[in-house]
Protein backbone atom coordinates (compact mmCIF):
# COMPACT_ATOMS: atom_id res chain seq x y z
CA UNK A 1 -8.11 11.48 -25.51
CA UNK A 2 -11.67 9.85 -26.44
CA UNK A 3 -11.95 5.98 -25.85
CA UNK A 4 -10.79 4.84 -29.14
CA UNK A 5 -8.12 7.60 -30.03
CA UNK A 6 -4.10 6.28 -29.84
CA UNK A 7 -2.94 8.10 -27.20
CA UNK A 8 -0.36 11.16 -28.39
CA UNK A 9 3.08 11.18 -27.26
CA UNK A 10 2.71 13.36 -24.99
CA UNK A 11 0.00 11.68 -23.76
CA UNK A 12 2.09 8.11 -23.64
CA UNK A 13 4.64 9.85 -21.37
CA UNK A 14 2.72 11.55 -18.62
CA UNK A 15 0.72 7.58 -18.16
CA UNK A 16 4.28 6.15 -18.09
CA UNK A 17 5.40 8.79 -16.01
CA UNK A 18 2.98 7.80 -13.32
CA UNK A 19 3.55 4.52 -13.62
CA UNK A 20 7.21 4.54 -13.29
CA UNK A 21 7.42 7.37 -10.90
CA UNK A 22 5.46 5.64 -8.38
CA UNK A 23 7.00 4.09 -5.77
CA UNK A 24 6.51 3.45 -1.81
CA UNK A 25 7.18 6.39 0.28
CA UNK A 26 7.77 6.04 4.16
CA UNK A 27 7.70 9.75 5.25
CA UNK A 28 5.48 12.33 4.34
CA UNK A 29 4.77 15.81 5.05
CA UNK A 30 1.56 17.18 7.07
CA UNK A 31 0.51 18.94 4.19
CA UNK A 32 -3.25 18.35 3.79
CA UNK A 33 -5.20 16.59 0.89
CA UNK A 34 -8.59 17.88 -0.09
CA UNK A 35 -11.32 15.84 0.13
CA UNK A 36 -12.21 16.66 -3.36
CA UNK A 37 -8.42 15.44 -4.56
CA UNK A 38 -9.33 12.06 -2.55
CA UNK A 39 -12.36 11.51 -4.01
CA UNK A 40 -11.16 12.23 -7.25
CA UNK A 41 -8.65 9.70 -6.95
CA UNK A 42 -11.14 6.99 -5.98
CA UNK A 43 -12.92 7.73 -8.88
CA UNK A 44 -10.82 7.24 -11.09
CA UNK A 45 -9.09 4.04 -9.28
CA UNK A 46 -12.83 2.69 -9.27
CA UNK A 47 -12.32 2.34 -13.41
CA UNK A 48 -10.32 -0.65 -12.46
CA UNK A 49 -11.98 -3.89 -13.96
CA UNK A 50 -12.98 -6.59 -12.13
CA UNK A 51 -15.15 -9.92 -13.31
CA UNK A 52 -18.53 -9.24 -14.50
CA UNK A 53 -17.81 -5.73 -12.94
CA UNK A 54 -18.49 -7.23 -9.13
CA UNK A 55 -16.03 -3.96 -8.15
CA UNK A 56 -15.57 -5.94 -4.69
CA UNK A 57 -13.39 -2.67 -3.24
CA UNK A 58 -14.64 -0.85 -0.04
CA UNK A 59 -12.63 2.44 1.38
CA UNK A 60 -12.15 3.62 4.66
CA UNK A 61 -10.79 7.07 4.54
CA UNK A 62 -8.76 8.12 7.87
CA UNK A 63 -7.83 11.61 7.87
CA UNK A 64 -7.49 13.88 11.26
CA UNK A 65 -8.75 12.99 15.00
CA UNK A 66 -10.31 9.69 13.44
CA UNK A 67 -6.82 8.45 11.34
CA UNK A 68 -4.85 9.62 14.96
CA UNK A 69 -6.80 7.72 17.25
CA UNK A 70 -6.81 4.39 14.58
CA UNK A 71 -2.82 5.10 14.94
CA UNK A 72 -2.61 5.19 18.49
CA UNK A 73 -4.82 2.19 18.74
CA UNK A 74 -3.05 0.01 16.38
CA UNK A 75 0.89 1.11 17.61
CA UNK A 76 0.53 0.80 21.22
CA UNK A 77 -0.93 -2.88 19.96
CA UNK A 78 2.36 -3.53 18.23
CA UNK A 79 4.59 -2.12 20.73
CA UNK A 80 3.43 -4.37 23.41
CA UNK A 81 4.90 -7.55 23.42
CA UNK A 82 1.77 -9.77 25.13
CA UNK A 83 -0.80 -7.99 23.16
CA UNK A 84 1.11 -8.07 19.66
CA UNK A 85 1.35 -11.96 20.10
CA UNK A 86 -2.67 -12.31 20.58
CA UNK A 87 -2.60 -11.06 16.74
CA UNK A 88 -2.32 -13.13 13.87
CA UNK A 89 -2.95 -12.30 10.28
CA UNK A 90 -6.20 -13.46 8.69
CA UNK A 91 -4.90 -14.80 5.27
CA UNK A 92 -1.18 -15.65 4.39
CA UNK A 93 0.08 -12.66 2.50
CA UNK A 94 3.72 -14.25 2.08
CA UNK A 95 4.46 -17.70 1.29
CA UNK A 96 4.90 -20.07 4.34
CA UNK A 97 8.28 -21.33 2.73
CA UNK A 98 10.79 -18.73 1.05
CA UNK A 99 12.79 -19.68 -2.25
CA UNK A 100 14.95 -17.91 -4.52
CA UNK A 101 14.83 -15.46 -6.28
CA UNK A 102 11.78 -14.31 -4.08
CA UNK A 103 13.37 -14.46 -0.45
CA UNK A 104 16.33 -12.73 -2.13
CA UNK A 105 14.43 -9.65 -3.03
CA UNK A 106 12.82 -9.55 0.27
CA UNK A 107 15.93 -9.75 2.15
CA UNK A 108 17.51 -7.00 -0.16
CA UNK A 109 14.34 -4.27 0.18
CA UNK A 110 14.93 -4.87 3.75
CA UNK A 111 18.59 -4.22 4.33
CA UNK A 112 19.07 -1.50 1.38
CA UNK A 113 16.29 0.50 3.58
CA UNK A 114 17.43 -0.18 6.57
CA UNK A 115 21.47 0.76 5.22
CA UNK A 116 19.75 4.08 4.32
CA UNK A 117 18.57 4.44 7.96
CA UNK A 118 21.50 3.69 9.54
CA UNK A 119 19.78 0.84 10.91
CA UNK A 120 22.80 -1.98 11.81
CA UNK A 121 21.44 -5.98 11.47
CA UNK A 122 21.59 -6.48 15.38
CA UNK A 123 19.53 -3.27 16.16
CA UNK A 124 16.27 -4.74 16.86
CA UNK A 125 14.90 -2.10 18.76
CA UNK A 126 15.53 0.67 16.41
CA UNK A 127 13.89 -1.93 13.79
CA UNK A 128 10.71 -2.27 15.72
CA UNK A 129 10.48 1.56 15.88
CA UNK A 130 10.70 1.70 11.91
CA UNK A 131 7.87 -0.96 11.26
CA UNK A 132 5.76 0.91 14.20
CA UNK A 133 5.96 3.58 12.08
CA UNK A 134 3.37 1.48 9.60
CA UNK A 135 0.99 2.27 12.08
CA UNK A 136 0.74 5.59 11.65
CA UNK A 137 0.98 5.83 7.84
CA UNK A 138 4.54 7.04 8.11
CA UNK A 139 2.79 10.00 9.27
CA UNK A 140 0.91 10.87 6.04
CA UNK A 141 -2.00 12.89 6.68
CA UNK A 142 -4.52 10.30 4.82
CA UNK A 143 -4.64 6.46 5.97
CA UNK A 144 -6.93 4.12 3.85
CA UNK A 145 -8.11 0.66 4.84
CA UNK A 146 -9.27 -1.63 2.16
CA UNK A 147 -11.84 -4.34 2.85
CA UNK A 148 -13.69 -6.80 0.92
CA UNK A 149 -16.78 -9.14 1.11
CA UNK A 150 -16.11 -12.77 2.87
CA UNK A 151 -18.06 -14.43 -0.29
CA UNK A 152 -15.57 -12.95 -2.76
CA UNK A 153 -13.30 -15.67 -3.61
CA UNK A 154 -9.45 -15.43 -5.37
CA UNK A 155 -10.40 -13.27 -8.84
CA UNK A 156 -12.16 -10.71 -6.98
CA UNK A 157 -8.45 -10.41 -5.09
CA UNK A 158 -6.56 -9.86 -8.31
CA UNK A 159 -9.56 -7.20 -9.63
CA UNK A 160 -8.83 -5.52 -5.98
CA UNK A 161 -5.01 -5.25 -6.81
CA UNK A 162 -5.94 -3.75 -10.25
CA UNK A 163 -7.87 -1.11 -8.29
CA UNK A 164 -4.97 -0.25 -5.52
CA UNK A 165 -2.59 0.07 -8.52
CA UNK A 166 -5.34 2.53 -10.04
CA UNK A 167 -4.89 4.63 -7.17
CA UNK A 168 -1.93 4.18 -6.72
CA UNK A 169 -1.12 5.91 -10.12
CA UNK A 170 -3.67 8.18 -9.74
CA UNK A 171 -2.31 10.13 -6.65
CA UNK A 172 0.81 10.60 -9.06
CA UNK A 173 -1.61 12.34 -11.44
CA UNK A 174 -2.34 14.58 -8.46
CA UNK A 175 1.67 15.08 -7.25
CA UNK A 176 0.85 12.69 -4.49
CA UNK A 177 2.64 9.67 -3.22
CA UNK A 178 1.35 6.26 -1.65
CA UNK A 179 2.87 3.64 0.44
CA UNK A 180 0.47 0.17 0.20
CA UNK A 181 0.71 -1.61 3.65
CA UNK A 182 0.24 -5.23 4.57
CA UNK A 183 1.63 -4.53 7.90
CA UNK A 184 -1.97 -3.83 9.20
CA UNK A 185 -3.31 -7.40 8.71
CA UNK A 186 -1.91 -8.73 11.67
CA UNK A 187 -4.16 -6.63 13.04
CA UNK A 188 -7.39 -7.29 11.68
CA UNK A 189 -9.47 -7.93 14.22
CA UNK A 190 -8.66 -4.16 16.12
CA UNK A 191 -8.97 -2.68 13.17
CA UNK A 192 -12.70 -4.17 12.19
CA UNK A 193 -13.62 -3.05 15.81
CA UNK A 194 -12.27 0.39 15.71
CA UNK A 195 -13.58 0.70 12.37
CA UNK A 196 -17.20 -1.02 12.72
CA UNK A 197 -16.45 -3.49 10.08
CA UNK A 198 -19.90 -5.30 9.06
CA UNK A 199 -19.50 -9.24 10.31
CA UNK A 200 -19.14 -9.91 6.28
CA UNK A 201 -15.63 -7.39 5.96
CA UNK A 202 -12.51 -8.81 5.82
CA UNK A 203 -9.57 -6.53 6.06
CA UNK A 204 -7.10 -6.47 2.59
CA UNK A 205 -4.27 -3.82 4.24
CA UNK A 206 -3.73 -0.18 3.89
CA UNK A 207 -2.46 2.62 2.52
CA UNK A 208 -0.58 6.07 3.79
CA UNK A 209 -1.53 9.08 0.83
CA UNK A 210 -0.20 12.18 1.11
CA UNK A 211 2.77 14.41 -0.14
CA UNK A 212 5.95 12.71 0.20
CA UNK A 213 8.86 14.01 2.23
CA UNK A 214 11.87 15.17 -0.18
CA UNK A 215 14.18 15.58 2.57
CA UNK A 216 13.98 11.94 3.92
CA UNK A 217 16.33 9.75 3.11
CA UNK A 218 14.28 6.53 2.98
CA UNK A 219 12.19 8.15 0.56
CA UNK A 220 15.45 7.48 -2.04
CA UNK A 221 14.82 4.44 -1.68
CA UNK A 222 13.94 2.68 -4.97
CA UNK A 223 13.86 -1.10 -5.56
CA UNK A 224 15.05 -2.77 -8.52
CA UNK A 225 12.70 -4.48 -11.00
CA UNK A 226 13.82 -7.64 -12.86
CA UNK A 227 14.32 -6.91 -16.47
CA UNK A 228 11.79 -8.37 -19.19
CA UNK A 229 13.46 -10.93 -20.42
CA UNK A 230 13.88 -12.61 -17.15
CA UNK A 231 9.95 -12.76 -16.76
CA UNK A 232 8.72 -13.59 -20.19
CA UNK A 233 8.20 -15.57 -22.94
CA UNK A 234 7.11 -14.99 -26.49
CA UNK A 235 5.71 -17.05 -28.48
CA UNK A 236 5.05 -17.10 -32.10
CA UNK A 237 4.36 -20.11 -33.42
């Protein structure tokens, strides 16, 4: 397909088919990805556009010793209690006051995964063990960490989200599945350290790539998406 052609149908399904078939995975197997596939995927993710083509993205790709030791580093933070509360996130990724239908949805992704974990309301500690599990990708054997320049302001933000989505469906292209993280941004400040962030980084969240476990059940997980009527409006005249 050249740059003006209509896309065949063919063509029309396998895009959609990413698209649709993408969704966030929380176990993988320890099958390797190739460098190659990785940078591949980057590539094309890096087609995203962004105002007056600033591309304001910056990668850290975590696979092996390096990703295990980031892990280690950024669980035993959560896990204890003092040090976890010496962490606060950088920028507000959920609103500071919940409304409906938004605290809703939240509150439904949250118990449907935890029903599919066996994971009762009161079991806090078995809860804490699941969001640990953040930490460590969910165990996929590539962890990315997306920064971005202090200067950039709010639009280079949405470009950035253009370009996670762009990878996003891009490791679908490749049979791979993603998981995007904001759990890590409580943690910004170990990770810029472990990482040897320039002063002018500022942590966006993360990413677990990989292959995604078939056999787990959380991976069945798959959240419901508003239909179009309830989000739109058309306008004709």
């Amino acid at each position: 397909m050249t740059l003006y052609d209509t896309p065949s149908a063919a063509e029309r399904a396998a895009i959609e088919a990413a698209i649709t078939s993408r969704h966030s995975m929380r176990a993988f197997l320890p099958t390797e990805v190739p460098r190659e596939v990785i940078e591949q995927i980057l590539e094309v993710a890096a087609r995203a556009p962004s105002g007056t083509n600033t591309q304001p993205w910056q990668v850290h790709v975590l696979t092996g010793a390096a990703k295990a030791r980031f892990s280690a580093r950024i669980q035993a933070a959560y896990l204890d209690p003092a040090e976890q509360a010496s962490h606060q996130e950088e920028y507000a990724y959920y609103p500071r006051e919940w409304a409906s239908p938004y605290i809703d949805r939240r509150r439904k992704v949250g118990w449907d995964l935890y029903g599919l974990l066996g994971i009762a309301k009161t079991d806090k500690a078995r809860m804490q063990q699941q969001h640990a599990r953040n930490y460590s990708f969910f165990d996929a054997p590539v962890g990315l960490i997306f920064s971005i320049d202090r200067i950039m302001c709010q639009g280079s933000w949405l470009d950035y989200g253009m370009f996670l989505q762009n990878i996003m469906v891009s490791a679908r292209a490749h049979g791979l599945h993603t998981c995007p993280q904001a759990a890590f941004t409580q943690f910004h400040r170990l990770i810029a350290d472990e990482l040897k962030f320039a002063p002018a980084q500022m942590l966006v969240c993360g990413m677990a790539l990989g292959h995604a476990d078939p056999a787990a059940v959380e991976n069945s997980l798959v959240t419901e998406r508003a239909p179009v009527a309830e989000f739109s409006r058309f306008l004709s005249e």
